[in-house]
C-alpha atoms as a PDB file:
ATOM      1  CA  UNK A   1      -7.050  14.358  -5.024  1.00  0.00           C
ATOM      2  CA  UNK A   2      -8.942  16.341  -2.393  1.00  0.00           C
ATOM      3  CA  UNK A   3      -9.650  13.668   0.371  1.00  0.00           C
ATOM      4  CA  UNK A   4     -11.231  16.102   3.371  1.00  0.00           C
ATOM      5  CA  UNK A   5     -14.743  13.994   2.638  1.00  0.00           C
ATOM      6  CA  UNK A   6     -13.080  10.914   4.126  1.00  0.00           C
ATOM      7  CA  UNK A   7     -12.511  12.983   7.461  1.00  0.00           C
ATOM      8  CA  UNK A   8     -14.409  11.449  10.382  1.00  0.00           C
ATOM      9  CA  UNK A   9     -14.911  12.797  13.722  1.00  0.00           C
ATOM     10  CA  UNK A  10     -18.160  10.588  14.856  1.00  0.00           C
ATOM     11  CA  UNK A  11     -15.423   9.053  17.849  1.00  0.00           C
ATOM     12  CA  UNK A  12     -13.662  11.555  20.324  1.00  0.00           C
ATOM     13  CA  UNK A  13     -10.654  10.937  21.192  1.00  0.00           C
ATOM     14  CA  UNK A  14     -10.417   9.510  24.958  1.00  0.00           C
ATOM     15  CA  UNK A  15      -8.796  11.471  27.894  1.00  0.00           C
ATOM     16  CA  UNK A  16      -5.570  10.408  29.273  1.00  0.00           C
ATOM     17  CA  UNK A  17      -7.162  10.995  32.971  1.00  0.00           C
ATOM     18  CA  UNK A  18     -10.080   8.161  31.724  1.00  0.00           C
ATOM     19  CA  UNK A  19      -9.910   4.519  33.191  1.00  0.00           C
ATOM     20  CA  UNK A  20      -7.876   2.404  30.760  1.00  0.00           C
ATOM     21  CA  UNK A  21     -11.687   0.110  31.281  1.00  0.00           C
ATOM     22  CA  UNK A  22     -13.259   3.251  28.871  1.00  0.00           C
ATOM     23  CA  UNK A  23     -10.445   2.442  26.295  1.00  0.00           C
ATOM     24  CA  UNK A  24     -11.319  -1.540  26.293  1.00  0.00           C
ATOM     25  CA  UNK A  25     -15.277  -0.183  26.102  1.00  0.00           C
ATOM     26  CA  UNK A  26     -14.312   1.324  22.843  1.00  0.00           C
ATOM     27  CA  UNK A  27     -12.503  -1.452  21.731  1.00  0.00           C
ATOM     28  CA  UNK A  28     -14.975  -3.884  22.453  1.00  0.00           C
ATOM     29  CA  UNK A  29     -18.133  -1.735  20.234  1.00  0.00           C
ATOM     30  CA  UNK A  30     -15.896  -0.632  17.493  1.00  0.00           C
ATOM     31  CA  UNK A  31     -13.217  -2.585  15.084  1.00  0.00           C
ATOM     32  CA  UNK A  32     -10.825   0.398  15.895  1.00  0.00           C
ATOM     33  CA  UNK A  33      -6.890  -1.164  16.702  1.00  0.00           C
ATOM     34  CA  UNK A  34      -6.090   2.367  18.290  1.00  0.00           C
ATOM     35  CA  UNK A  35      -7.996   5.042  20.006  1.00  0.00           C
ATOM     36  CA  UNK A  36      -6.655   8.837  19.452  1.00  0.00           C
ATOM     37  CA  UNK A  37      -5.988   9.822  23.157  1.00  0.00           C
ATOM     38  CA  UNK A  38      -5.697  13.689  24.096  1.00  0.00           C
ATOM     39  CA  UNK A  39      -4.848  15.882  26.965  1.00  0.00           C
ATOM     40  CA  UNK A  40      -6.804  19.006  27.538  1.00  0.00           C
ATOM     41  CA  UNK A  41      -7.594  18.712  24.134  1.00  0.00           C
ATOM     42  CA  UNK A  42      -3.957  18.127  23.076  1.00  0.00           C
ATOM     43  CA  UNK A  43      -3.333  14.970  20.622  1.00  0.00           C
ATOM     44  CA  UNK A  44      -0.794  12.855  22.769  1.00  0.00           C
ATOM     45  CA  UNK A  45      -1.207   9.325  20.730  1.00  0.00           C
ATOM     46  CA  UNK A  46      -2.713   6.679  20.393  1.00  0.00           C
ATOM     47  CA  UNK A  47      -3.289   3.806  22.475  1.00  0.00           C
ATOM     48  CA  UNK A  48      -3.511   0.086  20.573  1.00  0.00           C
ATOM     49  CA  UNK A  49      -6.379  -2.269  21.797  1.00  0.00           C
ATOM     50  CA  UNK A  50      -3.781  -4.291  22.012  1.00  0.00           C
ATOM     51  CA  UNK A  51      -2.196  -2.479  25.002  1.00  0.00           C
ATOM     52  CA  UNK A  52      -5.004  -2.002  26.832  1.00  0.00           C
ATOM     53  CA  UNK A  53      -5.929  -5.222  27.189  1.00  0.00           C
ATOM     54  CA  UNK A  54      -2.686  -6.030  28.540  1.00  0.00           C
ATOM     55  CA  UNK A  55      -3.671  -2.991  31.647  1.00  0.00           C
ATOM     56  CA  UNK A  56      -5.511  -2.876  34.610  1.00  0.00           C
ATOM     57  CA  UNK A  57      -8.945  -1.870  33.556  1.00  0.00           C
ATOM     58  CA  UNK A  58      -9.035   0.246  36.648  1.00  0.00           C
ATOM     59  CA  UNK A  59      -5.527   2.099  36.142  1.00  0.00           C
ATOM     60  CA  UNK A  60      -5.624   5.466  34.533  1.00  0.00           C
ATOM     61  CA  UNK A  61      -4.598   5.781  30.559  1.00  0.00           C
ATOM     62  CA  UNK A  62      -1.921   8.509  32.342  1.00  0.00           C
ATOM     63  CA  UNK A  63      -0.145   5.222  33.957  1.00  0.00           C
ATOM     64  CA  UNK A  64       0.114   3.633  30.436  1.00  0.00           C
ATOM     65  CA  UNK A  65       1.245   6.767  28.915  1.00  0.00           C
ATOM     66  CA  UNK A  66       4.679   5.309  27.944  1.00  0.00           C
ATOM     67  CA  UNK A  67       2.842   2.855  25.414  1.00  0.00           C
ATOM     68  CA  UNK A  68       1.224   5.487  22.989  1.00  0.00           C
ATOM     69  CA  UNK A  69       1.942   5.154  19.641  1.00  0.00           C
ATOM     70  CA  UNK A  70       2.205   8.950  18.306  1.00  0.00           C
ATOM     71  CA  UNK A  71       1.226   8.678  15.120  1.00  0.00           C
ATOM     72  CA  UNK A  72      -0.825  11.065  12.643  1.00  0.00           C
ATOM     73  CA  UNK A  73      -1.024  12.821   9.265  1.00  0.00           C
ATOM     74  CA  UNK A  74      -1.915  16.550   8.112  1.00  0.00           C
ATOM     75  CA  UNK A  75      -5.385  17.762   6.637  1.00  0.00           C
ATOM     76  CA  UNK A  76      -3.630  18.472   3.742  1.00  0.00           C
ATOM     77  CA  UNK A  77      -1.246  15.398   3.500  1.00  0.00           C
ATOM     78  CA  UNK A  78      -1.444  13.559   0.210  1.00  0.00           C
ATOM     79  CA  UNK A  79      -3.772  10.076   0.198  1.00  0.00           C
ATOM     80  CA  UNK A  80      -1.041   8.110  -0.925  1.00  0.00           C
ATOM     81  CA  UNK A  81       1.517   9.299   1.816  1.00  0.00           C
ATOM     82  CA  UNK A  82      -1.687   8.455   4.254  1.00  0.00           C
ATOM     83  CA  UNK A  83      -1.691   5.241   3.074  1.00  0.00           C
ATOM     84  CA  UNK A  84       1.967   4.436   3.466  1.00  0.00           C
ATOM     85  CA  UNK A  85       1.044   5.886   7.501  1.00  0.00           C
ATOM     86  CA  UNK A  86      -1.743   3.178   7.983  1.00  0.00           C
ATOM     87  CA  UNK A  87       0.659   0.579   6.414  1.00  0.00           C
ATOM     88  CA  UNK A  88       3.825   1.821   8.670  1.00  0.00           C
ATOM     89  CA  UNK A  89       1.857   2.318  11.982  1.00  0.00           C
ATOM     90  CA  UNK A  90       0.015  -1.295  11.631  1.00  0.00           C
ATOM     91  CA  UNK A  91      -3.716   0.598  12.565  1.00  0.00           C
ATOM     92  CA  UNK A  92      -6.628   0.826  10.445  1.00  0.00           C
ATOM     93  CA  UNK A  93      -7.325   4.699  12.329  1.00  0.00           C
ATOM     94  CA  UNK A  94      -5.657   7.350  11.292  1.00  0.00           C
ATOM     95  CA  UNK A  95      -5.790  10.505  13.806  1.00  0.00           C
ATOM     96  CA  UNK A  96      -5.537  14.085  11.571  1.00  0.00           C
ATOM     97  CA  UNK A  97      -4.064  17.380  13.110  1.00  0.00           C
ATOM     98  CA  UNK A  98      -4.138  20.176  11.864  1.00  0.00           C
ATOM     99  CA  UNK A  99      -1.355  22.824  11.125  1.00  0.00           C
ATOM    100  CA  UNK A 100      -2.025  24.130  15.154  1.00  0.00           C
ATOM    101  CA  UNK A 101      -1.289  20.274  15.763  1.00  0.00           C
ATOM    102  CA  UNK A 102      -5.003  20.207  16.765  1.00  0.00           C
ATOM    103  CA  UNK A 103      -7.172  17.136  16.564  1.00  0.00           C
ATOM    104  CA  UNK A 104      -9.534  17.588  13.815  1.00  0.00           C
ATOM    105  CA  UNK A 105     -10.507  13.861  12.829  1.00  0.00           C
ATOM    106  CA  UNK A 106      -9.597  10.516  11.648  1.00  0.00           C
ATOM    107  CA  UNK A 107      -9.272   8.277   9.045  1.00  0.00           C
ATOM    108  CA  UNK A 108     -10.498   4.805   8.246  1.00  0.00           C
ATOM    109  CA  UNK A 109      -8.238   2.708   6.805  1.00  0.00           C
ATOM    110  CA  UNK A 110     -11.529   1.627   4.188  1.00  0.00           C
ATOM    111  CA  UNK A 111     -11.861   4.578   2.843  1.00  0.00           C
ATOM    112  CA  UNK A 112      -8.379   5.394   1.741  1.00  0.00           C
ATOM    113  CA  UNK A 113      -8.388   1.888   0.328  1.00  0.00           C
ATOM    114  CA  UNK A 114     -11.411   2.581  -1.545  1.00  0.00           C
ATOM    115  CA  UNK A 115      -9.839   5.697  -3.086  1.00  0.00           C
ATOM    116  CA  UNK A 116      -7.200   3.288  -4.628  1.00  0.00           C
ATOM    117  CA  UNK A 117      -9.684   1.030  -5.988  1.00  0.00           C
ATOM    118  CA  UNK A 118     -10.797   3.574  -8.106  1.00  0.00           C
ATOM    119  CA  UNK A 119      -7.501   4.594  -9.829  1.00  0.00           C
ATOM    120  CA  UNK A 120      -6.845   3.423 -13.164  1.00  0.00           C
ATOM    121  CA  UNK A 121      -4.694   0.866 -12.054  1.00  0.00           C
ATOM    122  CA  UNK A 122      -7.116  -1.040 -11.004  1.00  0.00           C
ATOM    123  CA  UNK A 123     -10.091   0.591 -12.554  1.00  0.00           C
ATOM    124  CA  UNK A 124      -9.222   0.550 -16.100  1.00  0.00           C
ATOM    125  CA  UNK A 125      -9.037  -3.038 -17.707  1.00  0.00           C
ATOM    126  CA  UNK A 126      -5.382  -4.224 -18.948  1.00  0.00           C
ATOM    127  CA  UNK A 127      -2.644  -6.817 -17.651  1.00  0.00           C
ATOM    128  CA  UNK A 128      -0.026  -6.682 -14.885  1.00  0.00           C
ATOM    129  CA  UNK A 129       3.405  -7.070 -16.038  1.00  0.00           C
ATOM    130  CA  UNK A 130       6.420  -7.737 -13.190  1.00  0.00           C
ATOM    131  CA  UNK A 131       9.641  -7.038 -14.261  1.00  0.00           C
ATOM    132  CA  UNK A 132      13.029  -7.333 -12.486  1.00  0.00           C
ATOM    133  CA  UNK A 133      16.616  -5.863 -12.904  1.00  0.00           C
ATOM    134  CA  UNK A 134      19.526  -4.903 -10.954  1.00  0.00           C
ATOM    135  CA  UNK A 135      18.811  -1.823  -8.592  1.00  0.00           C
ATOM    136  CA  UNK A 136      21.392   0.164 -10.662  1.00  0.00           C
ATOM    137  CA  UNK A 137      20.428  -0.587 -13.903  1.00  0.00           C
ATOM    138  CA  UNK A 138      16.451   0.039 -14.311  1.00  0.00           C
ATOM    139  CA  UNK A 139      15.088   3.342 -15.017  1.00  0.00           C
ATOM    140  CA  UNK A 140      11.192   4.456 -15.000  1.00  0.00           C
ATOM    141  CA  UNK A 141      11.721   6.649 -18.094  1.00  0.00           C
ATOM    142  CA  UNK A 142      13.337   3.572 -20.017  1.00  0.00           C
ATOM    143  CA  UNK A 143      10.601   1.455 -18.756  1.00  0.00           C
ATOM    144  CA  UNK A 144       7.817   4.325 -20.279  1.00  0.00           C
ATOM    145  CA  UNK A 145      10.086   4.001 -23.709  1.00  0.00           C
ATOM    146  CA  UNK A 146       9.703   0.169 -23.361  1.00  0.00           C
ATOM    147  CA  UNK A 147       6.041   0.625 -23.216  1.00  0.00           C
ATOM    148  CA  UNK A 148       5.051   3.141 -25.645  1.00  0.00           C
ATOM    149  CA  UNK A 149       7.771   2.373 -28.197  1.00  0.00           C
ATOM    150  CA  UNK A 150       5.155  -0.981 -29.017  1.00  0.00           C
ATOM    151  CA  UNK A 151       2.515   0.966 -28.460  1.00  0.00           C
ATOM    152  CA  UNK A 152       1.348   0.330 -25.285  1.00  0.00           C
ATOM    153  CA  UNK A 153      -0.130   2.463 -22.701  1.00  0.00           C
ATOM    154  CA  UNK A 154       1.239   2.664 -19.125  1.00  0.00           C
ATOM    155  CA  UNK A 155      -1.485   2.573 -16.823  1.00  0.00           C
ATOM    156  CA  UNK A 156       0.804   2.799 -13.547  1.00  0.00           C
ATOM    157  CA  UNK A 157       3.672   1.190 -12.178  1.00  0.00           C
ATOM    158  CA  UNK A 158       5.323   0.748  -8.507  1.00  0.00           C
ATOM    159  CA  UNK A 159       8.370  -0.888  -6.931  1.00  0.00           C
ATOM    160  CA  UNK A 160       7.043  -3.734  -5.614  1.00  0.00           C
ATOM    161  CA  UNK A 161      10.010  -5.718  -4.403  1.00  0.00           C
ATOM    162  CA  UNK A 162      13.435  -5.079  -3.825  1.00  0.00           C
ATOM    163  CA  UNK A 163      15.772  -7.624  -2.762  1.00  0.00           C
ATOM    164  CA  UNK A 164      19.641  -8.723  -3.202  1.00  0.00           C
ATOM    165  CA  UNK A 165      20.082  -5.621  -5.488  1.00  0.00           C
ATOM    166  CA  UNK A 166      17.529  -6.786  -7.907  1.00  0.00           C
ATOM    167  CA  UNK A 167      14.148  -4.136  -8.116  1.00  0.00           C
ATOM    168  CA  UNK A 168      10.867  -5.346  -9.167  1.00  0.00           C
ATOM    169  CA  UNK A 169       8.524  -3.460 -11.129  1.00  0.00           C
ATOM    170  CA  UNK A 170       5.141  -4.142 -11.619  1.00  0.00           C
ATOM    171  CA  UNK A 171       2.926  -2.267 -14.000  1.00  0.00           C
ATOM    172  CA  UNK A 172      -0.628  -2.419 -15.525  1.00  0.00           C
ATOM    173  CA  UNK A 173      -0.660  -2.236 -19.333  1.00  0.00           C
ATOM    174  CA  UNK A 174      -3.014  -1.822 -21.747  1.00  0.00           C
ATOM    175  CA  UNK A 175      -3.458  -5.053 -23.893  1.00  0.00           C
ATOM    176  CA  UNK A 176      -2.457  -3.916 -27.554  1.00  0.00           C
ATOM    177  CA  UNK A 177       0.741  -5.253 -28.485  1.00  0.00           C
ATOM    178  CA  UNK A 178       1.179  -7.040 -25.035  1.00  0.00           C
ATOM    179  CA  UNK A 179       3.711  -9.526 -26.151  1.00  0.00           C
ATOM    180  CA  UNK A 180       5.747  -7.063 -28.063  1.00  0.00           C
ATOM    181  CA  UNK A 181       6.321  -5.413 -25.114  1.00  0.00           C
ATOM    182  CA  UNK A 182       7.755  -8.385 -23.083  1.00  0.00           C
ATOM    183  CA  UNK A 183      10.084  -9.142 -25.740  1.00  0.00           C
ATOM    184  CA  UNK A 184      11.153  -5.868 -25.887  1.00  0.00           C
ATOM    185  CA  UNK A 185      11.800  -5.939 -21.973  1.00  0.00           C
ATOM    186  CA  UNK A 186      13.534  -9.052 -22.669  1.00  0.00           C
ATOM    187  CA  UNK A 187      15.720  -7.191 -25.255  1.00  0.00           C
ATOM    188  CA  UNK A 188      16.654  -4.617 -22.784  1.00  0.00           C
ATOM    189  CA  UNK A 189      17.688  -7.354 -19.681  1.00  0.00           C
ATOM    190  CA  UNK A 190      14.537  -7.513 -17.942  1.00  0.00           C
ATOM    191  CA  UNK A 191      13.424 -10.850 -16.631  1.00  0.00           C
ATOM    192  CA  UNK A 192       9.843 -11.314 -16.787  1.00  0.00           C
ATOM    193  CA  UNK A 193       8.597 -12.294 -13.890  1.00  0.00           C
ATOM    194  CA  UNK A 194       4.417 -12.505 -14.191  1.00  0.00           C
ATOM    195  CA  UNK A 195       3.460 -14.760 -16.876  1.00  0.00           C
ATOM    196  CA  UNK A 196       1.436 -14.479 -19.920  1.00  0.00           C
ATOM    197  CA  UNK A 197      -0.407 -16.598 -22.136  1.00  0.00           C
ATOM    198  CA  UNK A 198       0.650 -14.929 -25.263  1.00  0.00           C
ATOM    199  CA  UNK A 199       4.016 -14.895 -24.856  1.00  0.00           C
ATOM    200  CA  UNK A 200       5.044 -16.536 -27.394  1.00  0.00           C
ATOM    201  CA  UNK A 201       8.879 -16.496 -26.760  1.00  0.00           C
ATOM    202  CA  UNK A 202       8.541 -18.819 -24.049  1.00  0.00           C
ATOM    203  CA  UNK A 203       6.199 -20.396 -25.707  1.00  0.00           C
ATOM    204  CA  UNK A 204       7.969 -21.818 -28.812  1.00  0.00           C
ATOM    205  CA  UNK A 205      11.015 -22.314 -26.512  1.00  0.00           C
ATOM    206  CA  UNK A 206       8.952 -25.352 -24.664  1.00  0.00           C
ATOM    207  CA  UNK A 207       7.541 -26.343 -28.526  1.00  0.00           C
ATOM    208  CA  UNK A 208      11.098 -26.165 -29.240  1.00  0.00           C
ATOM    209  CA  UNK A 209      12.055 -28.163 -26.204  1.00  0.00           C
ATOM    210  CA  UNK A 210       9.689 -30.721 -26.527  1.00  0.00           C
ATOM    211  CA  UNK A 211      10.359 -31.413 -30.295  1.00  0.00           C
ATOM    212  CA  UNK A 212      14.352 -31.720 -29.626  1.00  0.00           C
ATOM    213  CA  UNK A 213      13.268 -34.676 -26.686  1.00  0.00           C
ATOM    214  CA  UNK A 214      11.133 -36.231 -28.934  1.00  0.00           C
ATOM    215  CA  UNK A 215      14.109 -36.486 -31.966  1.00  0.00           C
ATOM    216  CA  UNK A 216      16.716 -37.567 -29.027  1.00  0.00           C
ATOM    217  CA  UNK A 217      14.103 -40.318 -28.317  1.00  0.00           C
ATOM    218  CA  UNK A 218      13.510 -41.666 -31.992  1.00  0.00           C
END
């Protein structure tokens, strides 16, 4: 996915001879949490509005030059490994050299957002299923065969969790055949995690459960 349309370059980066008080000027028009700040034209960092509100407005961004945060991606870096920058880095700006390590631009955090809202896994209509199992023992190709053995359609799927050992997946289905497929996961020593209301496993368990009180009670 080409993502060069979501380059910006409306805000130039500040000079690292500037007054840190041009840096909290930004930061007070814009909803930036860095600025991209360059010498000679040379991408050196960025500095966090943060930061420069902890400076003497009338020191030079030079004296502070110890607290940039050098972060950035490629022109051609994918939107996905931009995203997992933004999230990384804490910043909602994303500065982008190119292969000369020239500044060419930046992102907004927004807009690569808004290029995920628009994948199927969130587009297209279906359910999330979370599943869980030991780090060692899951597999993405036996959780595809899981899927489309019952007839299901995988419309993506991500590690969402991993802790103690245990992985969690969670995927967006299609809904034909929904509660085949849990039962099926079940089968194959997944524990559901996300709930449905047509599973009927754990359904007729509580049905089951409640009957068995009742007849202890008689």
């Amino acid at each position: 996915m080409n993502i060069a349309k979501y380059i910006l370059n409306d805000v130039k980066p500040l000079s690292i001879n500037e007054a840190v008080k041009e840096a909290q000027l930004v930061f007070n028009q814009l909803t930036f949490s860095h600025i991209p700040i360059s010498e000679n034209g040379v991408y050196l960092g960025c500095l966090s509005e943060t930061d420069s509100h902890c400076f003497d407005s009338e020191k030079l961004i030079s004296d502070c030059r110890y607290a940039l945060e050098q972060f950035f991606v490629r022109k051609q870096t994918n939107w996905i490994d931009v995203l997992e920058a933004f999230a990384q880095n804490s910043t909602n700006i994303m500065p982008i050299l190119d292969e000369k390590n020239n500044y060419i631009g930046y992102y907004e955090l927004n807009d690569i957002i808004s290029i995920f809202n628009d994948t199927p896994f969130l587009h297209e209509l279906g359910s999330v299923l979370v599943v869980e199992k030991g780090v060692k023992d899951y597999s993405f190709s036996e959780i595809c065969q899981i899927v489309e053995s019952n007839n299901g359609r995988l419309l993506g799927a991500f590690i969402s969790k991993i802790e103690r050992d245990v992985v969690q997946v969670t995927m967006k289905l299609n809904n034909a055949a929904l509660n085949e497929v849990v039962q099926s996961f079940r089968r194959y020593s997944y524990n559901i995690v996300s709930e449905f209301a047509e599973d009927t496993y754990m359904q007729n368990l509580k049905e089951r459960s409640e009957y068995l009180d009742k007849y202890l009670n008689i």
